[in-house]
Protein backbone atom coordinates (compact mmCIF):
# COMPACT_ATOMS: atom_id res chain seq x y z
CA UNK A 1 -1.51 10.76 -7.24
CA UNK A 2 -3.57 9.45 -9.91
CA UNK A 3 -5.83 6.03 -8.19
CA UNK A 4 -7.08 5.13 -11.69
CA UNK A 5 -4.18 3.20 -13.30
CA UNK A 6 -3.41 1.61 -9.68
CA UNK A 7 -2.80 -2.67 -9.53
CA UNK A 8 -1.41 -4.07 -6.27
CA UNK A 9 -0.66 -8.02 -6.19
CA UNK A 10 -1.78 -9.38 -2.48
CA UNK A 11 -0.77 -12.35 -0.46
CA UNK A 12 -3.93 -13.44 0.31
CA UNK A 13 -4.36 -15.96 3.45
CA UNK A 14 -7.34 -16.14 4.73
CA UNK A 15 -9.11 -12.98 3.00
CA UNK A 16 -8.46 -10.96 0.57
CA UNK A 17 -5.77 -8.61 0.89
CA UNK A 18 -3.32 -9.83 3.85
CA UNK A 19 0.07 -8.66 2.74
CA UNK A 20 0.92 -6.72 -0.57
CA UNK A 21 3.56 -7.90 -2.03
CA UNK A 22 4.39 -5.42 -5.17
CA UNK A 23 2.45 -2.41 -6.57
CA UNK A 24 2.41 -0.94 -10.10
CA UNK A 25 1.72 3.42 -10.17
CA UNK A 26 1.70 4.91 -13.64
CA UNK A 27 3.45 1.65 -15.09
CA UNK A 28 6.14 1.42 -12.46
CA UNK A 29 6.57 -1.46 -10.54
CA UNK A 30 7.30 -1.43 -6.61
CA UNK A 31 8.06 -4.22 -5.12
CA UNK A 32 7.40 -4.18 -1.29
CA UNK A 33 10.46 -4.79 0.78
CA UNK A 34 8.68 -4.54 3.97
CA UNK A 35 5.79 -3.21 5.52
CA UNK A 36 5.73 -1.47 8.60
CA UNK A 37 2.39 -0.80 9.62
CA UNK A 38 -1.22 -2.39 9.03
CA UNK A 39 -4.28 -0.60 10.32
CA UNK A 40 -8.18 -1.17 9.71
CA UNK A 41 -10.73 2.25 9.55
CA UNK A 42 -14.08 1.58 8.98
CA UNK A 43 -13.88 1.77 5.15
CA UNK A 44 -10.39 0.44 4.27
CA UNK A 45 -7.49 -1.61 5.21
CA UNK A 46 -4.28 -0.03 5.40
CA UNK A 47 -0.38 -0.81 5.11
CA UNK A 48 2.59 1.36 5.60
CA UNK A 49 5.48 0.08 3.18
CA UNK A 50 8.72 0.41 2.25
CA UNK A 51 10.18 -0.57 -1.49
CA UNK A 52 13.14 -2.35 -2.12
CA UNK A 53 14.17 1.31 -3.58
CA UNK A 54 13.64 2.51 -0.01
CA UNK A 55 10.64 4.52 -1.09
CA UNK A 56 7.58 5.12 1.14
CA UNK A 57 3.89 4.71 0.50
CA UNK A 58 0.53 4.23 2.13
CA UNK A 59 -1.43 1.69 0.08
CA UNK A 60 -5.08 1.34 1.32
CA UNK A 61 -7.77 -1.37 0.14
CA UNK A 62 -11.36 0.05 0.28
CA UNK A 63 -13.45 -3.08 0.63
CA UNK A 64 -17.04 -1.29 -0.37
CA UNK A 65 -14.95 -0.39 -3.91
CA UNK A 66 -13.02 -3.42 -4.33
CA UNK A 67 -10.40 -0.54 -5.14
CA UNK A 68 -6.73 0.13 -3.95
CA UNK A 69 -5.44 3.66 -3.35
CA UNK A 70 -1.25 4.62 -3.38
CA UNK A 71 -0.36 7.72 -1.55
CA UNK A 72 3.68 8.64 -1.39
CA UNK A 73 4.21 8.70 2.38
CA UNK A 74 6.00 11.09 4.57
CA UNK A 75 9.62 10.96 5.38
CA UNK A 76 10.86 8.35 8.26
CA UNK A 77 11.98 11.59 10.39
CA UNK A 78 8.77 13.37 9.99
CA UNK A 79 7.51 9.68 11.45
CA UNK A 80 8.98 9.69 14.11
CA UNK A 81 7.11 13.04 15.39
């Protein structure tokens, strides 16, 4: 998936990015129903979502960039492996 036209829109409490809230990919907008996993790595923050169109995605903030990546995730049964 192409990073470069990529815009998420963040709750932000107290730091920048606590919860997204809707991402755009190629000029489509997601909206994030739900997210069911947040993890840190040393160079990003992560979040596992789901979109109100039930679609998955991994969205990950890399804080050295100030840049967002969008991966499709897997399926929820290849999840649950």
């Amino acid at each position: 998936m192409d990073n470069s036209h990529v815009a998420v829109e963040c709750y932000a409490g107290g730091a920048y990015p606590t919860r997204p809230r809707a991402f755009t990919v190629r000029g489509a907008r997601h909206i994030v129903a739900n997210i069911s996993r947040t993890w840190r790595t040393p160079d990003a923050l992560w979040f596992r979502v789901c979109t109100e169109q039930a679609a998955l995605f991994t969205l990950a903030f890399y804080d050295d960039e100030d840049a967002w990546i969008v991966l499709p995730d897997i399926s929820p049964e290849e999840d649950q492996r």
